[in-house]
C-alpha atoms as a PDB file:
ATOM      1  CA  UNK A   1       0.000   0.000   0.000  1.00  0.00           C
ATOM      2  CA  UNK A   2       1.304   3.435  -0.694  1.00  0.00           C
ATOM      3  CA  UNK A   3       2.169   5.647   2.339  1.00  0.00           C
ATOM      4  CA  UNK A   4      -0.561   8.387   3.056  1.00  0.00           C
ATOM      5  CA  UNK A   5       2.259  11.080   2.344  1.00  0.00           C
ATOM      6  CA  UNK A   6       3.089   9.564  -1.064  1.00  0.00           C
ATOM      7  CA  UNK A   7      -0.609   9.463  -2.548  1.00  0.00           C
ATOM      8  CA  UNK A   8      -2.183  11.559  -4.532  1.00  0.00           C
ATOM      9  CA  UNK A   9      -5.686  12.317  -4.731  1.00  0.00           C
ATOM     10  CA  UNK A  10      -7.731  14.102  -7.470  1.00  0.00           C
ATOM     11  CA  UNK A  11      -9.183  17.407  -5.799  1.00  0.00           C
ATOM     12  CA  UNK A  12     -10.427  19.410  -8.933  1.00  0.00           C
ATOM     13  CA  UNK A  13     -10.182  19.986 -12.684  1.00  0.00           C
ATOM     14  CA  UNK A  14      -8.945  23.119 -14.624  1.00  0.00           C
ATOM     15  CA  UNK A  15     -12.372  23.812 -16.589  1.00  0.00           C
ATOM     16  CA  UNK A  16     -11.798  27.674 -18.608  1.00  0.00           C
ATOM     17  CA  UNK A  17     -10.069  31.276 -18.156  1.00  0.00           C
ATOM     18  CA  UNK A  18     -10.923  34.254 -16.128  1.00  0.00           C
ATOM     19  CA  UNK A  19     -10.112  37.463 -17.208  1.00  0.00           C
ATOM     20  CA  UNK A  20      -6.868  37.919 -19.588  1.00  0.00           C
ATOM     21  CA  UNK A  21      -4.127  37.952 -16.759  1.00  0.00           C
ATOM     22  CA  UNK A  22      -3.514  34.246 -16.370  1.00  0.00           C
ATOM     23  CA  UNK A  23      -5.949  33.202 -14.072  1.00  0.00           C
ATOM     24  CA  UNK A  24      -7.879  30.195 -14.604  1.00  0.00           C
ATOM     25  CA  UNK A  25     -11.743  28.467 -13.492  1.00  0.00           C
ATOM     26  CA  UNK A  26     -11.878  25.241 -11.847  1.00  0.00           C
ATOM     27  CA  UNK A  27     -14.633  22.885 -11.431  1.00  0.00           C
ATOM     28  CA  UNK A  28     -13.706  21.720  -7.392  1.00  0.00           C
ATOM     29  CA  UNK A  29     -14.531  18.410  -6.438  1.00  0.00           C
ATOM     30  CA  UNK A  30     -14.006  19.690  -2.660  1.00  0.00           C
ATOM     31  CA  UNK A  31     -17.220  21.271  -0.358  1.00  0.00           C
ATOM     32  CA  UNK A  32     -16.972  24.046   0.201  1.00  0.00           C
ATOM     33  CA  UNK A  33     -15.917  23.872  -3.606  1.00  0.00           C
ATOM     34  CA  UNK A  34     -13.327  27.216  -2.401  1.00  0.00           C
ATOM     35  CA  UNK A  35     -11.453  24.531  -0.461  1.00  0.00           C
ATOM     36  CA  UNK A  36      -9.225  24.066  -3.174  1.00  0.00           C
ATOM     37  CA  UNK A  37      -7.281  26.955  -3.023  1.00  0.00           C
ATOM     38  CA  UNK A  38      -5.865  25.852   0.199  1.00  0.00           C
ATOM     39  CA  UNK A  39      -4.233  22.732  -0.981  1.00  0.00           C
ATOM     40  CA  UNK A  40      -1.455  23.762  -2.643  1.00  0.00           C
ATOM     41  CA  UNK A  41       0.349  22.461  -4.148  1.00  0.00           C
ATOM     42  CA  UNK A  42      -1.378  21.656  -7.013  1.00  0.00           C
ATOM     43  CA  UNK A  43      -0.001  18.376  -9.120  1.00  0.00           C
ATOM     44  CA  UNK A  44      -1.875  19.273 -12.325  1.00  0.00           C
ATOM     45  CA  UNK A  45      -2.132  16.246 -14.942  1.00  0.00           C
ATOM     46  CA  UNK A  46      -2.868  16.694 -18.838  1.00  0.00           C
ATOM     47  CA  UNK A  47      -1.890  14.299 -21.153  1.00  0.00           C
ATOM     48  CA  UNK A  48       0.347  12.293 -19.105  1.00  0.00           C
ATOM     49  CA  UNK A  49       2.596  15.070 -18.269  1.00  0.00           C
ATOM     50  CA  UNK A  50       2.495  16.264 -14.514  1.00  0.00           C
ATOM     51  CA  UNK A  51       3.223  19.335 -13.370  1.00  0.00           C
ATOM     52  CA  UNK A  52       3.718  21.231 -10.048  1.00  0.00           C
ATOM     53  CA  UNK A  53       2.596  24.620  -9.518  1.00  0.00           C
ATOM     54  CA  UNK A  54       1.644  26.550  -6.502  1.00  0.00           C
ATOM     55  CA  UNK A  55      -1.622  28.961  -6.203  1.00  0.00           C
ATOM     56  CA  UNK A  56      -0.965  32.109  -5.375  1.00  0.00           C
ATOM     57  CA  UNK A  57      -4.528  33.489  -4.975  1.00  0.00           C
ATOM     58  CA  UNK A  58      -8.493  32.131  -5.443  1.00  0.00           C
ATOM     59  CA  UNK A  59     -11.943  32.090  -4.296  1.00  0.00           C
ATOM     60  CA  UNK A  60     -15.431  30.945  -5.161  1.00  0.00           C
ATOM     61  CA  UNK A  61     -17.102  32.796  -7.922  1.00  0.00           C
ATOM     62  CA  UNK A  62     -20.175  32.084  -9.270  1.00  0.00           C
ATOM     63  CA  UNK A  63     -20.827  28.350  -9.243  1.00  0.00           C
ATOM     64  CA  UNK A  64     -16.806  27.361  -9.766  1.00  0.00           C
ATOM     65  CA  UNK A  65     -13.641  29.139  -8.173  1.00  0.00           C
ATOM     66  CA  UNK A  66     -11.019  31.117  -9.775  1.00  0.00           C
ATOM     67  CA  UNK A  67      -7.521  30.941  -8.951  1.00  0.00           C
ATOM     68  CA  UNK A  68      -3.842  32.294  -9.589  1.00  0.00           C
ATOM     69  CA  UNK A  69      -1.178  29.865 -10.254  1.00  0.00           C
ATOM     70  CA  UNK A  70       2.373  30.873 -10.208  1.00  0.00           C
ATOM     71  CA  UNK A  71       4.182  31.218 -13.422  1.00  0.00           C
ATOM     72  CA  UNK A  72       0.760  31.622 -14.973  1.00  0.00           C
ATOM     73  CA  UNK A  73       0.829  35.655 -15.833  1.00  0.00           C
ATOM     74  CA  UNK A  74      -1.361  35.675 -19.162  1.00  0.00           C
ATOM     75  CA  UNK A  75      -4.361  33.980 -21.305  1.00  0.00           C
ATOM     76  CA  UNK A  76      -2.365  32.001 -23.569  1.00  0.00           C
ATOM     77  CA  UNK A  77      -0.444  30.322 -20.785  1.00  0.00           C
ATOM     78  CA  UNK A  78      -3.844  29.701 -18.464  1.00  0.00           C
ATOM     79  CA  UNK A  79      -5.430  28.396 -21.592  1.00  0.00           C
ATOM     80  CA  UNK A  80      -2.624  25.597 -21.989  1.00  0.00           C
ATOM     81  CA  UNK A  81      -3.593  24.098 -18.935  1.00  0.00           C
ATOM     82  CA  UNK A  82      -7.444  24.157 -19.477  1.00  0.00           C
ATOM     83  CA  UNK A  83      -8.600  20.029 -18.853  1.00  0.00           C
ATOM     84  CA  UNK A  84      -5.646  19.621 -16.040  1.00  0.00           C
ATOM     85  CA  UNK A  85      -7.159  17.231 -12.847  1.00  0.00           C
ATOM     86  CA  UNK A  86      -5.899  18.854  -9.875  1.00  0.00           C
ATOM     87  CA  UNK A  87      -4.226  16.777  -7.445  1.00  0.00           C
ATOM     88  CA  UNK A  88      -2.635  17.032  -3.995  1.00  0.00           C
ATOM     89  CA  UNK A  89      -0.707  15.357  -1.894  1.00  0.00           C
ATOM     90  CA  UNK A  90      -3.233  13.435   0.668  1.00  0.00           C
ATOM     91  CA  UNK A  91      -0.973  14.543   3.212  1.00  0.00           C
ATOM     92  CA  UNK A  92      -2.522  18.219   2.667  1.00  0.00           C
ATOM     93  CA  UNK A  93      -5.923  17.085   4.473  1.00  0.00           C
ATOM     94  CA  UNK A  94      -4.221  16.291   7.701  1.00  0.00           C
ATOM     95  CA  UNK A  95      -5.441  13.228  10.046  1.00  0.00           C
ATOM     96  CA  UNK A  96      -9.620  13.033  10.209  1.00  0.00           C
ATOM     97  CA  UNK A  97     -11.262  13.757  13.260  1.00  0.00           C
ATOM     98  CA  UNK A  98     -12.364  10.564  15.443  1.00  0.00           C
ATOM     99  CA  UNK A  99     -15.430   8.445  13.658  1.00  0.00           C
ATOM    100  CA  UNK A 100     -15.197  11.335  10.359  1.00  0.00           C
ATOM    101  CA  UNK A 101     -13.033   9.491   7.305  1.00  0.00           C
ATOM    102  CA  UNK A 102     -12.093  11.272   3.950  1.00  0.00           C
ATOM    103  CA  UNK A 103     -13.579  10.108   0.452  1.00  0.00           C
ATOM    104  CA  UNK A 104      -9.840   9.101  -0.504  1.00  0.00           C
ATOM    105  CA  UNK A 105      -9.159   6.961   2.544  1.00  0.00           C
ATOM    106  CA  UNK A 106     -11.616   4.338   1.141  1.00  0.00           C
ATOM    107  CA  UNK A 107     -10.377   3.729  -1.975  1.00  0.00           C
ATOM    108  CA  UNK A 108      -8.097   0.285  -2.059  1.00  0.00           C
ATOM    109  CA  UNK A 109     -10.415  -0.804   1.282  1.00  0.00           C
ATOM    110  CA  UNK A 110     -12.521  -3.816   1.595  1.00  0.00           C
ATOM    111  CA  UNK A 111     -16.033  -4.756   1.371  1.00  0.00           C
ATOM    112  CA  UNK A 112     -17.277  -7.097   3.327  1.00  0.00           C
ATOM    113  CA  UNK A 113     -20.714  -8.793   2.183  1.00  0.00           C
ATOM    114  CA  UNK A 114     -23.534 -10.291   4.196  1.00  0.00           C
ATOM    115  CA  UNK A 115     -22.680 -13.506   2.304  1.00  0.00           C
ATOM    116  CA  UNK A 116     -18.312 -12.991   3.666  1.00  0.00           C
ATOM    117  CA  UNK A 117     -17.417 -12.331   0.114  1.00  0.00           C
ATOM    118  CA  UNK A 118     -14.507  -9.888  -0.082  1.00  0.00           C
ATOM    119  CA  UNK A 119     -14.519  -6.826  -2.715  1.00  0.00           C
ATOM    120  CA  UNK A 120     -12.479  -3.919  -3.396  1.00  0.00           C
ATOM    121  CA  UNK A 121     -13.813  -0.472  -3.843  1.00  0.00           C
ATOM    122  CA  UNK A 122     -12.770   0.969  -7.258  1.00  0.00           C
ATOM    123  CA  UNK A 123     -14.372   4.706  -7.068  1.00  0.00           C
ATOM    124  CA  UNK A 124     -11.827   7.287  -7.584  1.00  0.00           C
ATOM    125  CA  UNK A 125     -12.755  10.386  -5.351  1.00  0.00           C
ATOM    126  CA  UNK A 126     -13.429  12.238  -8.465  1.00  0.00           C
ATOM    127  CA  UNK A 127     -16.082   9.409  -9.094  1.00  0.00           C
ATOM    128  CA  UNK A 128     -17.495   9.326  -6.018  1.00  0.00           C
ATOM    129  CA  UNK A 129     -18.476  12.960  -5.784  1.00  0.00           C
ATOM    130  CA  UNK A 130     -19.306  13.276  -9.386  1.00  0.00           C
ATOM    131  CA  UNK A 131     -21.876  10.405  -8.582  1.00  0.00           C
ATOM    132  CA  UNK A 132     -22.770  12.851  -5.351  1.00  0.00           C
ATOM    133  CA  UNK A 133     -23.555  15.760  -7.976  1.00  0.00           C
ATOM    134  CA  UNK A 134     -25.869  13.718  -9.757  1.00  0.00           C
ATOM    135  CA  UNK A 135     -28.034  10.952  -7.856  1.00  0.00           C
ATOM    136  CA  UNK A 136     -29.666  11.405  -4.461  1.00  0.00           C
ATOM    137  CA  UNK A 137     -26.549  11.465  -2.090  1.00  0.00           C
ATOM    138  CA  UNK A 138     -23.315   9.713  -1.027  1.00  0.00           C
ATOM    139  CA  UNK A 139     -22.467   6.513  -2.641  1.00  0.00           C
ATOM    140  CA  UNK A 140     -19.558   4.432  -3.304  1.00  0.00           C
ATOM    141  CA  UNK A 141     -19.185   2.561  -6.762  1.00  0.00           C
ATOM    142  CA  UNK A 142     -17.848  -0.887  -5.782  1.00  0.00           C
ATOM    143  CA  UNK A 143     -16.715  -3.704  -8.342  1.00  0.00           C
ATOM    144  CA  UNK A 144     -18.045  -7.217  -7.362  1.00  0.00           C
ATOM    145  CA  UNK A 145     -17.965  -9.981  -9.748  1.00  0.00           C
ATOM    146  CA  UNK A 146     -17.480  -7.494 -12.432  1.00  0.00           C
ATOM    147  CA  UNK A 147     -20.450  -5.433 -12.086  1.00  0.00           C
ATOM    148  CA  UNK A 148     -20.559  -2.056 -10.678  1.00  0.00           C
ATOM    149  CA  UNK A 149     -22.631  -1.741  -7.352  1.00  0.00           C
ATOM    150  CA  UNK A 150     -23.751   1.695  -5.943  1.00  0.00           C
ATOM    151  CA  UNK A 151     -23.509   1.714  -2.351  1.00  0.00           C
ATOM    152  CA  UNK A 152     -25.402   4.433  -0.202  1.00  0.00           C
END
């Protein structure tokens, strides 16, 4: 198993520009979606090339957040990263308070059955709460016997 300091979990996507000097919108998979801006550094991923950058300024606006990434100073260069998942070092969230968990500690976790058959929970947090955004509340996707099973 990967250490907790060594993981990386999605947090985030860049989705389009704001304004013309560099700074860019992001869909956040975090609540409060504004969240985001506080985990930096961000690990952003496009194409199979990952990059680290640090933010430098954000907050909500409208129904997404805006933020300032270093290095970013105009359009052209915000626009080259539009499509980038955001990810952070799981580290970032700090230890959960006592009986709260995070999304990302469950992935890789077992599933125990009512019948004692074992399966592993394949929902990437970006899954999960996409899921959230879309159906009637929390749920897990979990693989058994190669169908997908939505778990409240």
């Amino acid at each position: 198993m990967i250490a907790a300091n060594d993981r990386k979990v999605a947090v985030g996507r860049i989705s389009g520009l704001f304004g013309v000097r560099g700074w860019v919108k992001v869909y956040s998979y975090t609540d409060p979606r504004e969240n985001i801006v506080g985990y930096s550094p961000w690990h952003l991923v496009l194409d199979g090339q990952r990059r680290q950058v640090r933010v430098l300024a954000g907050r909500a606006h409208g129904d997404s957040v805006v933020a300032s990434i270093e290095g970013v100073q105009d359009r052209d260069a915000a626009a080259a990263l539009i499509g980038s998942e955001i990810e952070v070092d799981r580290a970032v969230f700090g230890k959960a308070a006592r009986q709260q968990f995070y999304w990302a500690d469950l992935q890789g976790m077992k599933v125990q059955t009512l019948v004692d058959a074992s399966v592993a929970i394949k929902a990437a947090v970006s899954d999960v709460q996409h899921t959230m955004a879309l159906t009637i509340g929390l749920v897990i996707l979990v693989i058994y016997l190669f169908l997908g099973r939505i778990l409240p």
